[in-house]
PDB file of N, CA and C in Angstrom:
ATOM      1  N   UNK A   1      92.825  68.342 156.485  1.00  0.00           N
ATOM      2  CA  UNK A   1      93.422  68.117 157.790  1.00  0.00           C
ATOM      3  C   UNK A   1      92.465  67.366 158.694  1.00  0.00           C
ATOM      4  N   UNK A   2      92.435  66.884 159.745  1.00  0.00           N
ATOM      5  CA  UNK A   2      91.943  65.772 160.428  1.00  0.00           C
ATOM      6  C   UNK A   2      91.962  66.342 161.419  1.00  0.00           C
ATOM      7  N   UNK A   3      90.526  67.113 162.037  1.00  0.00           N
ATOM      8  CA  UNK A   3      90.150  67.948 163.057  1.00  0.00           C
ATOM      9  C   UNK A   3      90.614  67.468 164.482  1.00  0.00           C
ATOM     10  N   UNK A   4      90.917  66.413 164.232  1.00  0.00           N
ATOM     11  CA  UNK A   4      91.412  65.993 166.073  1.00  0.00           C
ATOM     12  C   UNK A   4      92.915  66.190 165.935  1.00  0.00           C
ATOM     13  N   UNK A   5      93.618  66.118 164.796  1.00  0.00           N
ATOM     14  CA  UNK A   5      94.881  66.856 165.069  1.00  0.00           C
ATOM     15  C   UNK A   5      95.340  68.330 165.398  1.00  0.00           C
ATOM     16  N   UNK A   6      94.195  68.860 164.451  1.00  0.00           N
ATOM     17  CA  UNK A   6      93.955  70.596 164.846  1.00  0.00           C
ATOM     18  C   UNK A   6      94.069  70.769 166.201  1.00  0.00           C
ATOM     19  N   UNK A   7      92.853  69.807 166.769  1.00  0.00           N
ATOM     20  CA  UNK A   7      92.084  69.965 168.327  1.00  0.00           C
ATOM     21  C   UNK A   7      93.423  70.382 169.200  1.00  0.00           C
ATOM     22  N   UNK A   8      94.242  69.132 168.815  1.00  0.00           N
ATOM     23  CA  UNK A   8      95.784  68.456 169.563  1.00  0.00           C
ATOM     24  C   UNK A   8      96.423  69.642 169.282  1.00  0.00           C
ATOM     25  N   UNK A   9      96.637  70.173 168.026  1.00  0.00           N
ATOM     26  CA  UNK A   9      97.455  71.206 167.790  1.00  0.00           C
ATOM     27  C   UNK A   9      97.287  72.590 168.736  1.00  0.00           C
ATOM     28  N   UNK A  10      95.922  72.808 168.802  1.00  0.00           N
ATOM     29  CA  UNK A  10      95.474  73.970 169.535  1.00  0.00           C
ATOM     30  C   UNK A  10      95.930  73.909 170.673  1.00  0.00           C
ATOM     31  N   UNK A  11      96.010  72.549 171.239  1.00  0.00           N
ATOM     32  CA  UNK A  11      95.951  72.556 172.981  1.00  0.00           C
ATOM     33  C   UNK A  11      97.243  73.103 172.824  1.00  0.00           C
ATOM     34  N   UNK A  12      98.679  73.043 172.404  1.00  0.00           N
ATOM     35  CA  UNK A  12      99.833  73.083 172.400  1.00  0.00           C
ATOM     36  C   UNK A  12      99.938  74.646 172.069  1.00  0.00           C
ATOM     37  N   UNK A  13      99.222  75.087 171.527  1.00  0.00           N
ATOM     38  CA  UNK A  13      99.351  77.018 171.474  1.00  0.00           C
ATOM     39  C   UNK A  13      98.409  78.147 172.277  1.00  0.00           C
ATOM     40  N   UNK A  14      99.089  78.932 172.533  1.00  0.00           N
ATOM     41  CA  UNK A  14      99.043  80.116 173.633  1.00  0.00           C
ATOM     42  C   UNK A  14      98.597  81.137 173.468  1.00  0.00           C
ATOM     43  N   UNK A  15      97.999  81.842 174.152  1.00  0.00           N
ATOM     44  CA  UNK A  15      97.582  83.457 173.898  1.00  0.00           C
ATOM     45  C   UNK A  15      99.222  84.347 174.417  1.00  0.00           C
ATOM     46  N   UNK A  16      99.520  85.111 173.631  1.00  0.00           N
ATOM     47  CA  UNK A  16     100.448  86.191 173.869  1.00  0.00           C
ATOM     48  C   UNK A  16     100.574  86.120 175.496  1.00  0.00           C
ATOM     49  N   UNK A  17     101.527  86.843 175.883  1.00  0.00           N
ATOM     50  CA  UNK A  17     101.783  87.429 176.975  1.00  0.00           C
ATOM     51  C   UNK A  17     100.473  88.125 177.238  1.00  0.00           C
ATOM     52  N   UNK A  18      99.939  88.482 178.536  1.00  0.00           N
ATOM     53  CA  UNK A  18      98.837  89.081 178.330  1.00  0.00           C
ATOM     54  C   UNK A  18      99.063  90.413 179.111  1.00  0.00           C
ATOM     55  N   UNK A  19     100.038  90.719 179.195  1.00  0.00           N
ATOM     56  CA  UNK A  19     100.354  91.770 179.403  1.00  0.00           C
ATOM     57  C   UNK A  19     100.188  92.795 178.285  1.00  0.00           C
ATOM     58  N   UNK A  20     100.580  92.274 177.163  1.00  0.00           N
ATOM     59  CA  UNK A  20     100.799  93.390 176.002  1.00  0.00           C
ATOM     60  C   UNK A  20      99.179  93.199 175.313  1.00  0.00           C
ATOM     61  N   UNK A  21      98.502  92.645 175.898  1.00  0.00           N
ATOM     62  CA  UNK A  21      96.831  92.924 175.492  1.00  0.00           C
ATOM     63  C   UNK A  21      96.143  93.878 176.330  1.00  0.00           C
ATOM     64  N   UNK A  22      95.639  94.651 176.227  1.00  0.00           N
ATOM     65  CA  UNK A  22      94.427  95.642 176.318  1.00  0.00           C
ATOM     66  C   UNK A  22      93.559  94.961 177.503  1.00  0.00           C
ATOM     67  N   UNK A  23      93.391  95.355 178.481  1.00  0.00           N
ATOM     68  CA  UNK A  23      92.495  94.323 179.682  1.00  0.00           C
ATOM     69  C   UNK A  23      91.175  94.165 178.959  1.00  0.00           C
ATOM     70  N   UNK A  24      90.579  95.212 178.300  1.00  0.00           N
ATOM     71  CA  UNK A  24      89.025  94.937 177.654  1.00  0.00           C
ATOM     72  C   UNK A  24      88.942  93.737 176.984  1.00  0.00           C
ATOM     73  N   UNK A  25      90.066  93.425 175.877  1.00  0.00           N
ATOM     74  CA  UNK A  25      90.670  92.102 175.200  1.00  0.00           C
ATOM     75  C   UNK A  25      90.613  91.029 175.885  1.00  0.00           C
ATOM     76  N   UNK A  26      91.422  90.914 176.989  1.00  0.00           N
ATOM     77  CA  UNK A  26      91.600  89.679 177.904  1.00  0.00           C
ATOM     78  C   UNK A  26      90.647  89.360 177.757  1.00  0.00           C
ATOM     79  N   UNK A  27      89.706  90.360 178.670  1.00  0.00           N
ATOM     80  CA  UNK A  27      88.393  89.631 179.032  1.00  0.00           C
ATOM     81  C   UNK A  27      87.371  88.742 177.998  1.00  0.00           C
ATOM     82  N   UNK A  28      87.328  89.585 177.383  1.00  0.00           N
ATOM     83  CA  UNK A  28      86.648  89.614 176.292  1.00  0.00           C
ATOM     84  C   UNK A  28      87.288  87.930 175.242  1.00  0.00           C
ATOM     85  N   UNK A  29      88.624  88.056 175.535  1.00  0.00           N
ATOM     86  CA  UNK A  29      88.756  86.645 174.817  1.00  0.00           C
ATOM     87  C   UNK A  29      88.862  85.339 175.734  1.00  0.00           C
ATOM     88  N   UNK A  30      88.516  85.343 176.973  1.00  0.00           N
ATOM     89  CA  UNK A  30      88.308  84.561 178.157  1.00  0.00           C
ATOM     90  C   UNK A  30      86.437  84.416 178.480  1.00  0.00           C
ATOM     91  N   UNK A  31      85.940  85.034 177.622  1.00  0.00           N
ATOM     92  CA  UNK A  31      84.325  85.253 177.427  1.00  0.00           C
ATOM     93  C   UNK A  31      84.210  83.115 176.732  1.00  0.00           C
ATOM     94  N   UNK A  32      83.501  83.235 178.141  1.00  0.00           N
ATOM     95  CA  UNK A  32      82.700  81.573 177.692  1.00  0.00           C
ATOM     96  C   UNK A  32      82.499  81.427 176.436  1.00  0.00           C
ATOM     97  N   UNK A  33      82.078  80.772 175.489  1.00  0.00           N
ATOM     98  CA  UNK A  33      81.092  80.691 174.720  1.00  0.00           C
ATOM     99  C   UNK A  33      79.660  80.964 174.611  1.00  0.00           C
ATOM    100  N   UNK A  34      79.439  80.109 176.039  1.00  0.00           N
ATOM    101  CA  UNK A  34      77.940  79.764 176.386  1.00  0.00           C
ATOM    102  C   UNK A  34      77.354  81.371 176.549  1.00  0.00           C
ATOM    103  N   UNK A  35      78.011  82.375 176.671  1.00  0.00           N
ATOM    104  CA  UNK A  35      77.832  83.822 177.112  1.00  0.00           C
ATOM    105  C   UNK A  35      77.144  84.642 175.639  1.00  0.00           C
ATOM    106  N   UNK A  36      78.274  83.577 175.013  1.00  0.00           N
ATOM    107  CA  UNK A  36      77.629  84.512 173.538  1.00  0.00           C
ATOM    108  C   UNK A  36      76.216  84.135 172.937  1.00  0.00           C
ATOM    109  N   UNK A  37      75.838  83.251 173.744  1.00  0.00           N
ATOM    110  CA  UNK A  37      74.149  83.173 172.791  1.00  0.00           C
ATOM    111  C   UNK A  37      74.247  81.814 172.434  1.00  0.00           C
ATOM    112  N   UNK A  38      75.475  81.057 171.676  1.00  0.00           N
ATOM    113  CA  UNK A  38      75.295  80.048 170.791  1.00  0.00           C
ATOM    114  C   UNK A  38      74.631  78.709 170.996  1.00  0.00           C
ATOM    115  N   UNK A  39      74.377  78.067 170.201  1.00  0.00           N
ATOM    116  CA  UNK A  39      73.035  77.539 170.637  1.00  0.00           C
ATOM    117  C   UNK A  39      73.941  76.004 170.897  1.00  0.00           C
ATOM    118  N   UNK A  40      73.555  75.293 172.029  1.00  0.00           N
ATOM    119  CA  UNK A  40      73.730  74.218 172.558  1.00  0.00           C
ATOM    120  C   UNK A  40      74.678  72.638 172.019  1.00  0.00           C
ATOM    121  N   UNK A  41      73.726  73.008 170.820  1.00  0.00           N
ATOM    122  CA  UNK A  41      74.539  71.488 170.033  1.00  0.00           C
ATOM    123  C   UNK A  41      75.274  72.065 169.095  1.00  0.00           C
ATOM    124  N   UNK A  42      75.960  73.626 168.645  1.00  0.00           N
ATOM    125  CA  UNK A  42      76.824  73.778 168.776  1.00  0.00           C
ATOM    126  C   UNK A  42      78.066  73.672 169.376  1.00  0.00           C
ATOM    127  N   UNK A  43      77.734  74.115 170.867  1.00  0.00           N
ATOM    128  CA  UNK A  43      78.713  74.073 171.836  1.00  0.00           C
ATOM    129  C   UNK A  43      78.945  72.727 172.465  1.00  0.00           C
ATOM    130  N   UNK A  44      77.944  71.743 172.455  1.00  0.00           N
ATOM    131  CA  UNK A  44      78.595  70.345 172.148  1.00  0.00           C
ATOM    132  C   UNK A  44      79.628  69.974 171.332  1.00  0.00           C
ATOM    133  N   UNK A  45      79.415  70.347 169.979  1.00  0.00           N
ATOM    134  CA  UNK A  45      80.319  70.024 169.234  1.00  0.00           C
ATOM    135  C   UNK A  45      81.506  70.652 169.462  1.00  0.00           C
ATOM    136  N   UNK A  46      81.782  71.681 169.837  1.00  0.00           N
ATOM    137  CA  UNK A  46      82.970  72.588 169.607  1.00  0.00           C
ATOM    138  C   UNK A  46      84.136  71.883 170.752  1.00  0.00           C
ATOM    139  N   UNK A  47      83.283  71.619 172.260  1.00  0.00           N
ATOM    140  CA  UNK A  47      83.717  70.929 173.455  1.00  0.00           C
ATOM    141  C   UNK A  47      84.367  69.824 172.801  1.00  0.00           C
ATOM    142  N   UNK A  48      83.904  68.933 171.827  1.00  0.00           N
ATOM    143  CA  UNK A  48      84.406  67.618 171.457  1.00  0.00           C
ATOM    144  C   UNK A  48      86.052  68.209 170.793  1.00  0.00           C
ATOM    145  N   UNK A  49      86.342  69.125 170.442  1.00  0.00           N
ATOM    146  CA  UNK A  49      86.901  69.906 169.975  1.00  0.00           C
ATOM    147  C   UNK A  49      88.058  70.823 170.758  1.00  0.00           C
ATOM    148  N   UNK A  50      88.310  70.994 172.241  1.00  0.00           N
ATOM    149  CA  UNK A  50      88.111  71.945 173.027  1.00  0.00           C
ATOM    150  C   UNK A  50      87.961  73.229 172.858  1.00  0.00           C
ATOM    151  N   UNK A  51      87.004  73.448 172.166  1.00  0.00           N
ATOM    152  CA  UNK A  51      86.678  75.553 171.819  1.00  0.00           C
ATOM    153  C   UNK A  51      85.784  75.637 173.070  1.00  0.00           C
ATOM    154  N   UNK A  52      86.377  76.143 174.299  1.00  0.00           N
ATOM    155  CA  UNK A  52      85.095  76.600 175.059  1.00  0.00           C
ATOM    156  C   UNK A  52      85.086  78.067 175.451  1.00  0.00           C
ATOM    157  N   UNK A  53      86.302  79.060 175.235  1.00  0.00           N
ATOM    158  CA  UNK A  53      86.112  79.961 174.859  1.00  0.00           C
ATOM    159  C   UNK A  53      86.150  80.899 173.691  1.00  0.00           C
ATOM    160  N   UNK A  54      85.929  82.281 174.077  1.00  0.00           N
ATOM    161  CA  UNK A  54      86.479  82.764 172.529  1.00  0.00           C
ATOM    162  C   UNK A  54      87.205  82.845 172.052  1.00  0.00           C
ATOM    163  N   UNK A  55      88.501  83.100 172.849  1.00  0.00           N
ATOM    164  CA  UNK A  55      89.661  82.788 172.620  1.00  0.00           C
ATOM    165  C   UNK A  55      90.368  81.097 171.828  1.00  0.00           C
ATOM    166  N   UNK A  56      89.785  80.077 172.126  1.00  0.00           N
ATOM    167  CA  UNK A  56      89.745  78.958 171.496  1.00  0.00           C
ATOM    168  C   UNK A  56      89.582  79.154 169.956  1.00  0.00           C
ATOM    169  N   UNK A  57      88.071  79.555 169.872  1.00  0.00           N
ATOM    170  CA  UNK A  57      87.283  80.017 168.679  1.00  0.00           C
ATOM    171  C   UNK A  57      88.262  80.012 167.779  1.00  0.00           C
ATOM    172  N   UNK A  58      88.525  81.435 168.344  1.00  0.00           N
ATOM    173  CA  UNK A  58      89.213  82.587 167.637  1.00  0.00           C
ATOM    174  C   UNK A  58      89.959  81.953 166.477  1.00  0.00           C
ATOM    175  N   UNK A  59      91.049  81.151 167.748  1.00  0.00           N
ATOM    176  CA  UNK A  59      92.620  80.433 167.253  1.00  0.00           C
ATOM    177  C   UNK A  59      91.928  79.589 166.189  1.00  0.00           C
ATOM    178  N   UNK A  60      91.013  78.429 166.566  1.00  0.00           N
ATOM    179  CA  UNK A  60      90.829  77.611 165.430  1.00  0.00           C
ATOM    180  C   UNK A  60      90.444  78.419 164.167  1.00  0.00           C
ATOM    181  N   UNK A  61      89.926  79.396 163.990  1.00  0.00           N
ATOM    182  CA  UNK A  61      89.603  80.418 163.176  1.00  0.00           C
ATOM    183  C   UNK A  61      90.374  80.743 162.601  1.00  0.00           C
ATOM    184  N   UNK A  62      91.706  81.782 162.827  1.00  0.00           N
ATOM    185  CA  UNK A  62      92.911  82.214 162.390  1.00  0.00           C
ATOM    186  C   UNK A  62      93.645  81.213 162.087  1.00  0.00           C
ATOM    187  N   UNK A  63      93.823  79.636 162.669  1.00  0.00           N
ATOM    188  CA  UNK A  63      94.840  78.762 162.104  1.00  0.00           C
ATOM    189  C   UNK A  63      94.176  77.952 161.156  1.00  0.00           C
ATOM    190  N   UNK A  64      92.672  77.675 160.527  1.00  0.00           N
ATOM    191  CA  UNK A  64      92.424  76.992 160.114  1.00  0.00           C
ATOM    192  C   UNK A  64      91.208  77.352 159.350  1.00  0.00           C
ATOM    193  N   UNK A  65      90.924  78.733 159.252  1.00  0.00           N
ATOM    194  CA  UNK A  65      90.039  79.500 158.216  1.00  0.00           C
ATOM    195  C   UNK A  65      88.515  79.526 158.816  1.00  0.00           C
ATOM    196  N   UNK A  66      87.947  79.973 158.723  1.00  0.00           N
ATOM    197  CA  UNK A  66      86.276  79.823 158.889  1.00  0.00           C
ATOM    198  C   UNK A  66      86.021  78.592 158.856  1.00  0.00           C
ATOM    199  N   UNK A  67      85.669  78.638 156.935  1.00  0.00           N
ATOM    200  CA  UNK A  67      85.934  77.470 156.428  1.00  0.00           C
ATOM    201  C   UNK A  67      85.570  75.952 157.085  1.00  0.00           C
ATOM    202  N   UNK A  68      86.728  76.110 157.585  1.00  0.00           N
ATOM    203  CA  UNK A  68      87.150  74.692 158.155  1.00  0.00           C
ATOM    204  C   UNK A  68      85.744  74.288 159.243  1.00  0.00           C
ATOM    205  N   UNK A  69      84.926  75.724 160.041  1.00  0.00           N
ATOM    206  CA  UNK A  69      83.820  74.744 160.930  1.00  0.00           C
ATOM    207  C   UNK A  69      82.844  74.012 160.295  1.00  0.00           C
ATOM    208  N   UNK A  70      82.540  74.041 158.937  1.00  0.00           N
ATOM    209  CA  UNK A  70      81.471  73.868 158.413  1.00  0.00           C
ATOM    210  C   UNK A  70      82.337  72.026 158.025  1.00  0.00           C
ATOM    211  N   UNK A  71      83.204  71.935 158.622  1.00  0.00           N
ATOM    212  CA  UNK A  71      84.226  70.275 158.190  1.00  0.00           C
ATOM    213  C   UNK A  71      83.546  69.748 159.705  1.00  0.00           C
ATOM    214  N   UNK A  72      83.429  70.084 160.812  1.00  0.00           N
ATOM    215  CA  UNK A  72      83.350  69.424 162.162  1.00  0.00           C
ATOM    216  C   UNK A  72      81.875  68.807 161.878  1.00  0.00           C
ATOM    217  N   UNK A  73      82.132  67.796 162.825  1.00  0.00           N
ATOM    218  CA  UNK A  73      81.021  66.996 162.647  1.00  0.00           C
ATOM    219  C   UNK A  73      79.703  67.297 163.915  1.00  0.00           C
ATOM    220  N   UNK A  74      78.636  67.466 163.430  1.00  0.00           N
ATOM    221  CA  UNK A  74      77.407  68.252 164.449  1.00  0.00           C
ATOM    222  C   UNK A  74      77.120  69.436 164.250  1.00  0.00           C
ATOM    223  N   UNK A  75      77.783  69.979 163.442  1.00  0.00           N
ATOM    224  CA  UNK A  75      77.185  71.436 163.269  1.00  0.00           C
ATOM    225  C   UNK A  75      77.186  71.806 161.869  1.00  0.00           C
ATOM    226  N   UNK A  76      75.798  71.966 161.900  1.00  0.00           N
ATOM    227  CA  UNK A  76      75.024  72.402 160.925  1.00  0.00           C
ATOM    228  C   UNK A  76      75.698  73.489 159.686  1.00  0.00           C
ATOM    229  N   UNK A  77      75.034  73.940 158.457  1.00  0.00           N
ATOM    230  CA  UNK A  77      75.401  75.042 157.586  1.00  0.00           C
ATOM    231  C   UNK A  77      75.075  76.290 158.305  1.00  0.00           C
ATOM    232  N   UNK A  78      73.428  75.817 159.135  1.00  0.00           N
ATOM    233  CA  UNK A  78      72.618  77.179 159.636  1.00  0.00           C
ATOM    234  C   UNK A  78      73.435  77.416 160.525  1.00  0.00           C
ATOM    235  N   UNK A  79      73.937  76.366 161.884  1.00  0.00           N
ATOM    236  CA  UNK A  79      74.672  76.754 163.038  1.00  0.00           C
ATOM    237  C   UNK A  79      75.977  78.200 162.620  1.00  0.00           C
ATOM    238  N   UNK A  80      76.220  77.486 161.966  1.00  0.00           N
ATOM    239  CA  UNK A  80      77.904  77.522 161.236  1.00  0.00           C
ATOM    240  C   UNK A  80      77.423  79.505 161.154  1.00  0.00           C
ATOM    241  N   UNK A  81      76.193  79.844 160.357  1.00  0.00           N
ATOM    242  CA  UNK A  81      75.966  81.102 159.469  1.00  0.00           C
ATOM    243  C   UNK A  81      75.077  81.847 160.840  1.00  0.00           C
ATOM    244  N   UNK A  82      74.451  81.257 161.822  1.00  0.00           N
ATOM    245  CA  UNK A  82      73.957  81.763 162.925  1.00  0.00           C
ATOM    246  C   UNK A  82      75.438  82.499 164.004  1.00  0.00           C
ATOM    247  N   UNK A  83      76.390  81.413 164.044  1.00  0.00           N
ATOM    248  CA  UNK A  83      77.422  81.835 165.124  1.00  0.00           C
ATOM    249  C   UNK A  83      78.467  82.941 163.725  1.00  0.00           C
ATOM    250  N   UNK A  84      78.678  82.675 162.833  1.00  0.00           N
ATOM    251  CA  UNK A  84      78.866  84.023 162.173  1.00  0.00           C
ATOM    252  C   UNK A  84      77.955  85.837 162.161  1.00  0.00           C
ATOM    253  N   UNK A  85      76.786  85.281 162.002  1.00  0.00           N
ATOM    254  CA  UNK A  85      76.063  86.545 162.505  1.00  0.00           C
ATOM    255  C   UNK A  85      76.037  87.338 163.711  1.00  0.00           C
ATOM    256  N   UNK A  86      76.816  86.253 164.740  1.00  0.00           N
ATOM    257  CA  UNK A  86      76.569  86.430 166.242  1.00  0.00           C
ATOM    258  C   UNK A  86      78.217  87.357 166.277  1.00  0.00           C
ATOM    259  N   UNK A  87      78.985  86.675 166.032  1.00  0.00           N
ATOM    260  CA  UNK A  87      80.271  87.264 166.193  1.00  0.00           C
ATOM    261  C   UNK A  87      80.079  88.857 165.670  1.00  0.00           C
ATOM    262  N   UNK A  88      79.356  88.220 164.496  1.00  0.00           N
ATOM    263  CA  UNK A  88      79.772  89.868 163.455  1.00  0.00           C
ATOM    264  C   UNK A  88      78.752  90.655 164.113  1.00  0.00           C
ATOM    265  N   UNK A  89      77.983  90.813 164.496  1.00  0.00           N
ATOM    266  CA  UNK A  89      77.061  91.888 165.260  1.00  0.00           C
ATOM    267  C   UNK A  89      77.438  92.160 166.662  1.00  0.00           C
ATOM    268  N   UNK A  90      78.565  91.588 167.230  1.00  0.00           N
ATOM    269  CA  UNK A  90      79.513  92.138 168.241  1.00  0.00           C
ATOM    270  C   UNK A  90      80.233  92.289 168.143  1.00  0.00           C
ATOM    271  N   UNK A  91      80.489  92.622 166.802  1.00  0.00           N
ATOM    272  CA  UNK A  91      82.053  92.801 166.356  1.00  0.00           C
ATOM    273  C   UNK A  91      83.403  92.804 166.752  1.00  0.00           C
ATOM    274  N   UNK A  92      82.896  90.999 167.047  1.00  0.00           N
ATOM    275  CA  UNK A  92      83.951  90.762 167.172  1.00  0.00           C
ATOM    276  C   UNK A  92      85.004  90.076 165.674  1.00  0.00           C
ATOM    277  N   UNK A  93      83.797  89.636 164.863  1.00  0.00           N
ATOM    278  CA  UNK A  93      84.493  89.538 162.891  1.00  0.00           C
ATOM    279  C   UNK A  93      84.258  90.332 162.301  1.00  0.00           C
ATOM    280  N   UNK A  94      85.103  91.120 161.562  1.00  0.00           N
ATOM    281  CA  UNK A  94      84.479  91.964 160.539  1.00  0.00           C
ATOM    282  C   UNK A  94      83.954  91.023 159.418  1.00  0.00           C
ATOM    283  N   UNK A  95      84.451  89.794 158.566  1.00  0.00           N
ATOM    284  CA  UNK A  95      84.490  89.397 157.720  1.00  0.00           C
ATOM    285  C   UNK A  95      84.791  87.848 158.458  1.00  0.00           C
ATOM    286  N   UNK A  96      84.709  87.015 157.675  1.00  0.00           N
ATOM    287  CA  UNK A  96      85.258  85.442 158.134  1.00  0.00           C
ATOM    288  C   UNK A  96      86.722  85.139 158.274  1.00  0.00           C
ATOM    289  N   UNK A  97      87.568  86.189 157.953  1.00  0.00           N
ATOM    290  CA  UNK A  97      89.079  85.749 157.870  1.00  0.00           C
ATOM    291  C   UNK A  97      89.455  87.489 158.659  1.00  0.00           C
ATOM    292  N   UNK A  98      88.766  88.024 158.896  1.00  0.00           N
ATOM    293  CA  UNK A  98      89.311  89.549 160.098  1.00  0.00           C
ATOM    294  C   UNK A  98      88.851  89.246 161.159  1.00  0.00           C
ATOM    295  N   UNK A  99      89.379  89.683 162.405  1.00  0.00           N
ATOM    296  CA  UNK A  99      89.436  89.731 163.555  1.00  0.00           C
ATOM    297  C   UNK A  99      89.963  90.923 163.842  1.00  0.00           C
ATOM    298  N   UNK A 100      89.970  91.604 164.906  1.00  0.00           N
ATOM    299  CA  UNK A 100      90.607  92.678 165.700  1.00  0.00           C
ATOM    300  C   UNK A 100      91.369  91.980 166.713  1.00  0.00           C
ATOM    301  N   UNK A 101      90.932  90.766 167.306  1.00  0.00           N
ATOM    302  CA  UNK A 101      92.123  89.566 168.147  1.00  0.00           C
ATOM    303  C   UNK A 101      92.750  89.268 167.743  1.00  0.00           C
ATOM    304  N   UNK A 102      93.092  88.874 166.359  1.00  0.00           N
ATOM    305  CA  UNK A 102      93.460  87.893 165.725  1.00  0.00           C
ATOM    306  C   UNK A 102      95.218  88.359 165.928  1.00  0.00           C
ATOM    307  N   UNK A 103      95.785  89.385 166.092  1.00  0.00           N
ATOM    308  CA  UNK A 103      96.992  89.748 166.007  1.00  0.00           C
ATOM    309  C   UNK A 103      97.087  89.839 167.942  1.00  0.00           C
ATOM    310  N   UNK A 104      96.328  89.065 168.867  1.00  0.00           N
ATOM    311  CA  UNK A 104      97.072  88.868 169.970  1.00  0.00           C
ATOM    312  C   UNK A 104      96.710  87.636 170.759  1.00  0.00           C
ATOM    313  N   UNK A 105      96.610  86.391 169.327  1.00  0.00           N
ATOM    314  CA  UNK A 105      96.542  84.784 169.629  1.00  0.00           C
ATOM    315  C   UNK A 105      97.897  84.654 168.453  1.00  0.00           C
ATOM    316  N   UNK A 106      98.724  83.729 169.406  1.00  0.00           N
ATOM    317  CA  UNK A 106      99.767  83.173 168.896  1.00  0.00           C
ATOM    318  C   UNK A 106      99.077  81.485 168.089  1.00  0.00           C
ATOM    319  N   UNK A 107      99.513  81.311 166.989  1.00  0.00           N
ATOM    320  CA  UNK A 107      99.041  80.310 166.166  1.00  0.00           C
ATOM    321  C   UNK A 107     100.094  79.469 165.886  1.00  0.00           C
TER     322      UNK A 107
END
């Protein structure tokens, strides 16, 4: 797939009603990026992209596998296995394809 169509695709999909999310959730998937630690020319790249929150992340995540960041161009294998460690020690991934969000981003 051809990451600037993804990009395009993403802009066009929504987070749930946010009513039927958990307020800790909201927040938590409205959490910058830049909040989580990740390191800079990551978050360059992701911007080229529009992932600037977690909620962004997330979606490109659930619609397009882990996987798929290690395809974007600027970010590294290490980046890629650094912002996996980061998620999973705030568990917010259990694994590269689980989420606990993942069932309140519409894809």
């Amino acid at each position: 797939r051809d990451l600037h169509w993804i990009a395009r695709r993403q802009r066009q999909m929504c987070i749930r009603d946010r009513q039927d999310i958990p307020t800790e959730y909201v927040d938590l998937l409205s959490t910058p990026l830049s909040k989580l630690d990740i390191n800079s020319r990551t978050l360059r790249a992701f911007r080229k992209y529009n992932i600037y929150q977690l909620e962004d992340l997330l979606r490109f995540i659930k619609y397009n596998g882990f996987e798929a960041l290690y395809q974007m161009p600027g970010i590294g294998t290490k980046s890629i296995e650094q912002l996996y460690e980061k998620l999973k020690d705030k568990k917010i991934l259990v694994d590269q394809d689980t989420c606990f969000l993942f069932p309140y981003l519409f894809v």
